[in-house]
N, C-alpha and C. Protein backbone atom coordinates (compact mmCIF):
# COMPACT_ATOMS: atom_id res chain seq x y z
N UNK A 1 5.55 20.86 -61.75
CA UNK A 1 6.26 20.04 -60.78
C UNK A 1 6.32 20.77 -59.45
N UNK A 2 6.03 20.27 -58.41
CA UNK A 2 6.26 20.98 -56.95
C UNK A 2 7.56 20.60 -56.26
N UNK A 3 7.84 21.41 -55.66
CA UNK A 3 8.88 21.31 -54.74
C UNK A 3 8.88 21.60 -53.20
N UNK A 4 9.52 20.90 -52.37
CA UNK A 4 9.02 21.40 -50.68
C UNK A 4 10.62 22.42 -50.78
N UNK A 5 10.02 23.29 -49.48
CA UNK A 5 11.02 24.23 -49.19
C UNK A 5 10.83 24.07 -47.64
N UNK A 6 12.00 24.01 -47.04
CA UNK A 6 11.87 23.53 -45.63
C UNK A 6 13.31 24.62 -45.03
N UNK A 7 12.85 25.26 -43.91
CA UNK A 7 13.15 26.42 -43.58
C UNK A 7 13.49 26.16 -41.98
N UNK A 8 15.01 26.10 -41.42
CA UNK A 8 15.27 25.82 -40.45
C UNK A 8 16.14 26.68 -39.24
N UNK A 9 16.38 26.52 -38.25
CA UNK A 9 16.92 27.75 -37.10
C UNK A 9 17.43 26.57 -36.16
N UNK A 10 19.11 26.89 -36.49
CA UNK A 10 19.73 26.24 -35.02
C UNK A 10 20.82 26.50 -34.88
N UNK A 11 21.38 26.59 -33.45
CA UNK A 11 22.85 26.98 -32.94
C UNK A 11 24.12 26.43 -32.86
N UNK A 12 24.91 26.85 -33.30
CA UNK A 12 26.63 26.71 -33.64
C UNK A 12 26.72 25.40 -32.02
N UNK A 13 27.16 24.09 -32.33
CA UNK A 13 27.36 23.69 -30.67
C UNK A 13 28.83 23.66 -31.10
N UNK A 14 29.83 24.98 -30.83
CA UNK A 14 31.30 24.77 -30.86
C UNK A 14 32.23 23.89 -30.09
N UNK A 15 31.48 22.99 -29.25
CA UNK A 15 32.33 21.93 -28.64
C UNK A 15 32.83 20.93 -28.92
N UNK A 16 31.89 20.54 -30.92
CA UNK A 16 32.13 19.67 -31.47
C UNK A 16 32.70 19.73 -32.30
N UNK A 17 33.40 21.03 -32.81
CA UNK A 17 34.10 21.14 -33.99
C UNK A 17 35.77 20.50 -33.35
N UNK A 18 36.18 20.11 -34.50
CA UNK A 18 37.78 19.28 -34.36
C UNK A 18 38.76 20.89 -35.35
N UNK A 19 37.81 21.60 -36.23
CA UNK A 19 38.85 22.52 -37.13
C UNK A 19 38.84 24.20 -36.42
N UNK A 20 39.17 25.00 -36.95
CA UNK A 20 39.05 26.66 -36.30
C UNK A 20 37.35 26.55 -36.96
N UNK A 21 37.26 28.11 -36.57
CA UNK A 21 35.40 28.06 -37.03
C UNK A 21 35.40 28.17 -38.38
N UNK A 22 36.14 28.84 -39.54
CA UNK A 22 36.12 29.21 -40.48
C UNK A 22 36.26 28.19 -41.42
N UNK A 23 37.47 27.15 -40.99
CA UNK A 23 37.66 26.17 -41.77
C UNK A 23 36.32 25.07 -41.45
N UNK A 24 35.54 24.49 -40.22
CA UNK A 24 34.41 24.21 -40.42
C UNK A 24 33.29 24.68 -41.37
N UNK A 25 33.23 26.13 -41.47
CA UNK A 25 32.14 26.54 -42.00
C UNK A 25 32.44 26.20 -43.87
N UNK A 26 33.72 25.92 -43.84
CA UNK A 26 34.06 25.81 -45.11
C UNK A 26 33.51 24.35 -45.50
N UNK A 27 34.28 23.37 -44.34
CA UNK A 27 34.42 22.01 -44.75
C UNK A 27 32.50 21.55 -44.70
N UNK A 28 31.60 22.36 -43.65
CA UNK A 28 30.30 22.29 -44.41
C UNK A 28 29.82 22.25 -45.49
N UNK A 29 29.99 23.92 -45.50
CA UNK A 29 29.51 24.44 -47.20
C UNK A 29 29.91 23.33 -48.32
N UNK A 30 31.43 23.17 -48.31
CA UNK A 30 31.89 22.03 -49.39
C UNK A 30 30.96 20.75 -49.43
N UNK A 31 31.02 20.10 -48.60
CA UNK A 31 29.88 18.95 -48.37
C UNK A 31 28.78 19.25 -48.51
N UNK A 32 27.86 19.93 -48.05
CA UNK A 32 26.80 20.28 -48.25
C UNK A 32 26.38 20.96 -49.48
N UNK A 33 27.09 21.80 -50.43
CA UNK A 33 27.17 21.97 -52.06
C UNK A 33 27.24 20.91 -52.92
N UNK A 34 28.32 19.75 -52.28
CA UNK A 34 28.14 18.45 -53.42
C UNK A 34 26.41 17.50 -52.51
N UNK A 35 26.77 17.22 -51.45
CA UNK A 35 25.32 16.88 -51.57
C UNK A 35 24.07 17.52 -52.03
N UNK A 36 23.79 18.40 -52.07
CA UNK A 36 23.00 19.32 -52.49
C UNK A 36 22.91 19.01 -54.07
N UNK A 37 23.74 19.33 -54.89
CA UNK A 37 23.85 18.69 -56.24
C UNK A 37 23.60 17.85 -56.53
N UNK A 38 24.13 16.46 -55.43
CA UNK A 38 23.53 15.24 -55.90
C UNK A 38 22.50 15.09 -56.11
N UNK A 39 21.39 15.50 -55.11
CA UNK A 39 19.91 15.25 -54.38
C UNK A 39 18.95 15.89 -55.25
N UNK A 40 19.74 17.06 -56.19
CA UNK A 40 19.11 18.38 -56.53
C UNK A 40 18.37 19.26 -56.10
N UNK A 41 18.99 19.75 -54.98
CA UNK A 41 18.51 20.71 -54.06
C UNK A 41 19.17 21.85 -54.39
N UNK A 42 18.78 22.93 -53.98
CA UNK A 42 19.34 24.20 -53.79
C UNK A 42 18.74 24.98 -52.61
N UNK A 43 19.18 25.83 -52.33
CA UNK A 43 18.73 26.55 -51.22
C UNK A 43 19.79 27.94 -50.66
N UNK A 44 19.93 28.18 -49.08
CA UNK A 44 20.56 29.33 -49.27
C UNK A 44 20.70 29.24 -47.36
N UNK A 45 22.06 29.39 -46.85
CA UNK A 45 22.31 29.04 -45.35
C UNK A 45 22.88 30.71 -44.74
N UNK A 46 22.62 31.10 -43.96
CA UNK A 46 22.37 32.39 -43.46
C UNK A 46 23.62 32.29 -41.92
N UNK A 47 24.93 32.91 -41.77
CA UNK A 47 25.63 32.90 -40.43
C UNK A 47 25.20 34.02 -39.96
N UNK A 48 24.35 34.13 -38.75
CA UNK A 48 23.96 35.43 -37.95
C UNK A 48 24.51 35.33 -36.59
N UNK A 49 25.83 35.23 -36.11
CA UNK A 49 26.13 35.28 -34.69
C UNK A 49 26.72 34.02 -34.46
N UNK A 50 25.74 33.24 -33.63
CA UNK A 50 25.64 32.01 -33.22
C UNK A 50 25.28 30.97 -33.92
N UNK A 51 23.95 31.56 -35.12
CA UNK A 51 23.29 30.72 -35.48
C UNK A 51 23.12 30.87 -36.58
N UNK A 52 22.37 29.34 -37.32
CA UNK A 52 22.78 29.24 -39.12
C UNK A 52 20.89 29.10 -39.02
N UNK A 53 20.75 29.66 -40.08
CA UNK A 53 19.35 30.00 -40.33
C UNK A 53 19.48 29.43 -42.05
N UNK A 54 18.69 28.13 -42.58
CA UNK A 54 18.66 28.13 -43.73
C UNK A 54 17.36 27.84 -44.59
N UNK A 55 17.41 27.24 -46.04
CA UNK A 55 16.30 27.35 -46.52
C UNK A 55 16.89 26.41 -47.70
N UNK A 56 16.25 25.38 -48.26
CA UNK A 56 16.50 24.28 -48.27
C UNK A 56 15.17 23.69 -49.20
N UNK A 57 15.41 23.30 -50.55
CA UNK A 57 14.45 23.06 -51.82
C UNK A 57 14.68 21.99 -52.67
N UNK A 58 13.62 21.36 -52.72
CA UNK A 58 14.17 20.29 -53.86
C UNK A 58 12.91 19.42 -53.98
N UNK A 59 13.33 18.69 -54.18
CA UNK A 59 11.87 17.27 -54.51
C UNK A 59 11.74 16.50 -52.63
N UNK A 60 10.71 16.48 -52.11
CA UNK A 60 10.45 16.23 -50.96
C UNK A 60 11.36 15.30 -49.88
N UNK A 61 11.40 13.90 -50.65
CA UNK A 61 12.35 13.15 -50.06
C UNK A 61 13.65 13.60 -49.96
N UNK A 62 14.54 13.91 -50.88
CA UNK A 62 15.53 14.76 -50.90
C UNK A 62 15.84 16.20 -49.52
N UNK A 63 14.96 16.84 -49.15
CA UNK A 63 14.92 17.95 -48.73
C UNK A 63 14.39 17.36 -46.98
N UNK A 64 13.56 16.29 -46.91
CA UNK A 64 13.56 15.28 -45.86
C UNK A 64 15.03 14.40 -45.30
N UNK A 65 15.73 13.95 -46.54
CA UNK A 65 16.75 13.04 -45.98
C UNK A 65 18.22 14.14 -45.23
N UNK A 66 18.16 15.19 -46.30
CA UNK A 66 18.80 16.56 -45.82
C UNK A 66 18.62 17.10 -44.52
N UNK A 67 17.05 17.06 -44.24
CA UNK A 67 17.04 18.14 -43.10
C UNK A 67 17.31 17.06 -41.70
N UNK A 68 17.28 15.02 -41.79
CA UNK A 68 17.53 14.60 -40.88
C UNK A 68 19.00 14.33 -40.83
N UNK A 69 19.65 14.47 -41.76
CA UNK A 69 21.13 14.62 -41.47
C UNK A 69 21.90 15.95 -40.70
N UNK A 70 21.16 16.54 -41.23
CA UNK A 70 21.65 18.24 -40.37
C UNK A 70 21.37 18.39 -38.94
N UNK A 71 20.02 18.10 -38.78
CA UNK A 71 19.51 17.75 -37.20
C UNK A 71 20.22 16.74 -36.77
N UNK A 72 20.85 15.75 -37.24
CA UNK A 72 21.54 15.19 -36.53
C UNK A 72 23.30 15.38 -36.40
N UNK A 73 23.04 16.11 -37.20
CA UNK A 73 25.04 17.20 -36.94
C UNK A 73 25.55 17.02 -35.64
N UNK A 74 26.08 16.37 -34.79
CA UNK A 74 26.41 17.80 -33.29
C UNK A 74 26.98 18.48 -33.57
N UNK A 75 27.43 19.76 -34.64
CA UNK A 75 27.51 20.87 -34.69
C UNK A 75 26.28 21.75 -34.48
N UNK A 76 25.13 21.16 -34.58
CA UNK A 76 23.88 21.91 -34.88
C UNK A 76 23.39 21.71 -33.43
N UNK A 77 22.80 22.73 -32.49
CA UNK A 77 22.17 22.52 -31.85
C UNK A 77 20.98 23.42 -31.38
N UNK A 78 19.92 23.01 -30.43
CA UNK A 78 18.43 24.00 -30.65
C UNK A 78 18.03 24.30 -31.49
N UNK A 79 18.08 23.12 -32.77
CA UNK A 79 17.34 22.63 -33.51
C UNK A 79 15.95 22.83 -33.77
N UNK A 80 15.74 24.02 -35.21
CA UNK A 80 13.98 24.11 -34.89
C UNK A 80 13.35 24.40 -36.51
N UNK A 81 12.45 23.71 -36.81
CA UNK A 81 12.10 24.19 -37.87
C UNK A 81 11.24 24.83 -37.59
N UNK A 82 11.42 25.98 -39.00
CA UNK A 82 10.57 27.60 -38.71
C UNK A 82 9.29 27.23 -39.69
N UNK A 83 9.88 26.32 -41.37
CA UNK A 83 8.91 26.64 -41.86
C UNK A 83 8.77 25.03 -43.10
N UNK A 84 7.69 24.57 -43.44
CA UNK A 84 7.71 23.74 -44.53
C UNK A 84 6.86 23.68 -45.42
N UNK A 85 7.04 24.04 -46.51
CA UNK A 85 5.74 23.59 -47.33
C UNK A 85 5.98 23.58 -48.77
N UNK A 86 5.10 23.27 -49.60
CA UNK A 86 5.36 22.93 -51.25
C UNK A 86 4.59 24.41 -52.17
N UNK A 87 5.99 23.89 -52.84
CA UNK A 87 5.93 25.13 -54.43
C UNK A 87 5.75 24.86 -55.27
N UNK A 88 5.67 25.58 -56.37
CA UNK A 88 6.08 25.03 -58.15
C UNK A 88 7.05 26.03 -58.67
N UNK A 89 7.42 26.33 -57.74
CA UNK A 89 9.08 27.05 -58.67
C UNK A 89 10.12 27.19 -57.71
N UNK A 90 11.32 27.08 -57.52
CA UNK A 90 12.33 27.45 -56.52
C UNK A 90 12.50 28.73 -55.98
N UNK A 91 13.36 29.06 -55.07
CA UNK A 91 13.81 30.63 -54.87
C UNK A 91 15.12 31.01 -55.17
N UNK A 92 15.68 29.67 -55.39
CA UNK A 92 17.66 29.64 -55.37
C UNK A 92 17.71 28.64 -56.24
N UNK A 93 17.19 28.92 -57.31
CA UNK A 93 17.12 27.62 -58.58
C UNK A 93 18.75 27.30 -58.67
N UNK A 94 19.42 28.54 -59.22
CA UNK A 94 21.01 28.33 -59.47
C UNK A 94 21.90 27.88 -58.47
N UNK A 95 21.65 27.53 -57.19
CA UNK A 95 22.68 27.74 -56.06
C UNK A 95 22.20 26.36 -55.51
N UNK A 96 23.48 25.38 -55.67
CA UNK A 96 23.08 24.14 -55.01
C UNK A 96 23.18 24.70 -53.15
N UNK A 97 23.79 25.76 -53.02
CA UNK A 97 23.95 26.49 -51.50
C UNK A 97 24.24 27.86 -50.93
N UNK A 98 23.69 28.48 -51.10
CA UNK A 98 24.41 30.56 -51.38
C UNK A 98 24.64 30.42 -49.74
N UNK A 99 25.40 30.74 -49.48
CA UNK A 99 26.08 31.33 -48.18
C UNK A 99 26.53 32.76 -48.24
N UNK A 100 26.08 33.24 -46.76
CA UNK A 100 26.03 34.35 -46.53
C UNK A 100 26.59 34.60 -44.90
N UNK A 101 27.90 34.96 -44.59
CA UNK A 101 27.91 35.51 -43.42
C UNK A 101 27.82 36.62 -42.65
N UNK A 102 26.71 36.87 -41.79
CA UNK A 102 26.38 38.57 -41.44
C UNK A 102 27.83 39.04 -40.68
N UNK A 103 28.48 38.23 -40.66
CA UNK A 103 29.45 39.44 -39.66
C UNK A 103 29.95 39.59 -40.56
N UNK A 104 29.85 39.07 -42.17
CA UNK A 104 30.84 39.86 -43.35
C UNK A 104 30.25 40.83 -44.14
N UNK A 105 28.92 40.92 -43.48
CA UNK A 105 28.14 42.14 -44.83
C UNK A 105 28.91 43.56 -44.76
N UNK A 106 29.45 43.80 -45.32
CA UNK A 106 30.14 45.33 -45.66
C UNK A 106 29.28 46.13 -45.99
N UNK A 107 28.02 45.02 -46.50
CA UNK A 107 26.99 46.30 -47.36
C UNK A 107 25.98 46.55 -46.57
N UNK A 108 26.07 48.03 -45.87
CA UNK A 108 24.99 48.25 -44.83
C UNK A 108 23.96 48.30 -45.34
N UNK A 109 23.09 48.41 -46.49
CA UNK A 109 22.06 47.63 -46.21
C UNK A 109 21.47 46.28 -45.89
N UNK A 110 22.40 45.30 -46.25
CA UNK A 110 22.50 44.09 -45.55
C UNK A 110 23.02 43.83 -44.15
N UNK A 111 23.84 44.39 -43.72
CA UNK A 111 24.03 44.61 -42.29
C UNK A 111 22.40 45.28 -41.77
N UNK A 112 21.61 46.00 -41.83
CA UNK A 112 20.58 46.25 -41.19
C UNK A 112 19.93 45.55 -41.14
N UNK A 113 19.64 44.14 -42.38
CA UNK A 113 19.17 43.23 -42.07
C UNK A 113 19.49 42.49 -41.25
N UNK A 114 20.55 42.43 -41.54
CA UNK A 114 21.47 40.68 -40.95
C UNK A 114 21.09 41.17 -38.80
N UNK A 115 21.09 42.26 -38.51
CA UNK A 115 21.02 42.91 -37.02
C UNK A 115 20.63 42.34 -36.12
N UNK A 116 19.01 42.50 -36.02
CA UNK A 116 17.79 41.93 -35.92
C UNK A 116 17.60 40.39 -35.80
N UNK A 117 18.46 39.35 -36.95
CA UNK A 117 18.41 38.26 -37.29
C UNK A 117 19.01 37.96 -36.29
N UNK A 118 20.60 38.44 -35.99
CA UNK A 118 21.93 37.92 -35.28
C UNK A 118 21.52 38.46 -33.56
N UNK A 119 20.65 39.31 -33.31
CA UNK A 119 20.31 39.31 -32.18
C UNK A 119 18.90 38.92 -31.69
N UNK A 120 18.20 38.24 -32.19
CA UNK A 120 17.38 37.82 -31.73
C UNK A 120 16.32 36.65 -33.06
N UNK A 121 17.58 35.39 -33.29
CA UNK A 121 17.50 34.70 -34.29
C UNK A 121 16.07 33.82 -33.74
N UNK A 122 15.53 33.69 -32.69
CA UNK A 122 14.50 32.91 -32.27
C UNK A 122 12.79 33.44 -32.44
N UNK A 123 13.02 34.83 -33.21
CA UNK A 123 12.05 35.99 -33.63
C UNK A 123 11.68 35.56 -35.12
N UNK A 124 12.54 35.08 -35.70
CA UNK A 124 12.70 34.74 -37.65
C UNK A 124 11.44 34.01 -38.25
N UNK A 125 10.76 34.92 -38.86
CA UNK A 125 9.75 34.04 -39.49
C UNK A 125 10.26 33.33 -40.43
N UNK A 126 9.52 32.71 -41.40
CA UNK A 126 9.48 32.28 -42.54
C UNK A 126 9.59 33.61 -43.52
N UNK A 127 8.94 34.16 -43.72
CA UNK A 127 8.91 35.61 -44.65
C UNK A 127 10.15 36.42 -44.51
N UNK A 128 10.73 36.74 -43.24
CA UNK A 128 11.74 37.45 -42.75
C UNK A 128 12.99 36.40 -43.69
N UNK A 129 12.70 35.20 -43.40
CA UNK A 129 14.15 34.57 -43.65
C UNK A 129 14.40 34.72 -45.34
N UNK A 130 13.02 34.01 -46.19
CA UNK A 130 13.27 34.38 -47.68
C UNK A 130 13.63 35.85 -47.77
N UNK A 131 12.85 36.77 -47.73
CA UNK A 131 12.74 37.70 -48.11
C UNK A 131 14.71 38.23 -47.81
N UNK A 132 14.96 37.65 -46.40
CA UNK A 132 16.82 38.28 -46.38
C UNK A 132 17.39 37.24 -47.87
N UNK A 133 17.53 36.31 -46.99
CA UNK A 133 17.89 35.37 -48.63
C UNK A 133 18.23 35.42 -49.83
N UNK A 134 16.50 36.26 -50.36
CA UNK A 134 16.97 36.08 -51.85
C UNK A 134 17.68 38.25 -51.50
N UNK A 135 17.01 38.47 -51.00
CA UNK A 135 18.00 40.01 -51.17
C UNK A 135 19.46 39.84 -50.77
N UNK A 136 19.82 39.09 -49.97
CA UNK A 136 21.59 38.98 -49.98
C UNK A 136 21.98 38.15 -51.37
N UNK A 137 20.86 37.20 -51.48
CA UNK A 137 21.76 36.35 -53.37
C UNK A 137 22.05 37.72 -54.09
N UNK A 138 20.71 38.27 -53.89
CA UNK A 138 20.81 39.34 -55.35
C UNK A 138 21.67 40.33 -55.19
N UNK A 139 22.47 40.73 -53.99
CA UNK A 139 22.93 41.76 -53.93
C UNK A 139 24.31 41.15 -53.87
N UNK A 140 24.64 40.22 -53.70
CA UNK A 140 26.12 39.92 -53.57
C UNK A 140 26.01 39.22 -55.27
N UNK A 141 25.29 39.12 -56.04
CA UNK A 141 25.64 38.62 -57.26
C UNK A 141 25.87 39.62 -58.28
N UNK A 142 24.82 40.65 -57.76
CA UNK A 142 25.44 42.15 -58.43
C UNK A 142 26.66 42.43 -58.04
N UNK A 143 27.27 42.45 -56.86
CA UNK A 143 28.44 43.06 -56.56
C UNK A 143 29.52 42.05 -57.28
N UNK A 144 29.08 40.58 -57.11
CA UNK A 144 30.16 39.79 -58.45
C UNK A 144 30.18 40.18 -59.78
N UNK A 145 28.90 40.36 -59.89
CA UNK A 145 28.96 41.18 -61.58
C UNK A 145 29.86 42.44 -61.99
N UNK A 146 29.37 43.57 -60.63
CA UNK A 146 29.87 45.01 -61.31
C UNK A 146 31.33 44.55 -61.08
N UNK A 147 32.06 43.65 -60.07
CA UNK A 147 33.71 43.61 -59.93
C UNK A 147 33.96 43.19 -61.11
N UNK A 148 33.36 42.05 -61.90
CA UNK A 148 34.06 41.72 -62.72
C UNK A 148 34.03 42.61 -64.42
N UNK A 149 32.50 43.43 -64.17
CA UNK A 149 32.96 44.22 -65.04
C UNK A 149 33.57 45.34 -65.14
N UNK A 150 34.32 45.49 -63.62
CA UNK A 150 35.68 46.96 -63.71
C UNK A 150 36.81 45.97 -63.77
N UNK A 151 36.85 45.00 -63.79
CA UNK A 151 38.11 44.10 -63.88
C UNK A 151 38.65 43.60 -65.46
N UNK A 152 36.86 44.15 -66.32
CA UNK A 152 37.27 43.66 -67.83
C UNK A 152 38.13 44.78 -68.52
């Protein structure tokens, strides 16, 4: 079975938010996790600064009707897709949405990534963006793991 993965870059337009930034980024994520489920998508949305850098999988139409609702956000603006094309396996099978905010990486090796991204997000390949992606899933899912096993 193939899947498209569609890979996008655009800027915070804060003039349109009605909530603080945090509670937006929430009331996204929430919406965008149950849609995502519905559609059966998964993917993985990246906060670097200004701008949300994501990556976005599923069965074509699905991952199409997604990416024209987002472009049409006015939260979203300078709007650009980086990357599109078809797979036969996911990258974020489990995650109807992994979020990641760089001004929260504690973990400097993810901060050295996230750097680069948050200052000069208009540089971001396609390769650059998976490749942060699945290394922030994997590293913040270890760090859920080892907490919860000093917590057993």
């Amino acid at each position: 079975m193939s899947i498209t993965r569609l890979s996008y870059r655009s800027r915070i337009n804060f003039s349109t938010m009605t909530l603080s930034f945090d509670e937006e980024i929430e009331r996204i994520l929430s919406r965008s996790r149950t849609n995502n489920a519905k559609a059966g998508l998964s993917g993985a949305l990246l906060l670097a600064g200004n701008t949300f850098l994501q990556m976005i999988e599923g069965p074509e139409p699905a991952v199409l009707e997604a990416l024209d609702r987002i472009s049409a956000d006015p939260r979203h603006g300078d709007f650009a897709v980086i990357d599109q094309r078809t797979d036969t396996a996911r990258l974020m099978p489990a995650d109807p949405l992994f979020f990641c905010d760089a001004s929260d990486a504690c973990d400097s090796v993810l901060s050295s990534l996230y750097i680069p991204i948050a200052h000069s997000p208009e540089l971001v390949r396609y390769d650059d963006l998976v490749s942060v992606m699945i290394f922030s899933a994997t590293r913040v899912a270890r760090r859920h793991m080892r907490n919860r096993a000093l917590s057993a």
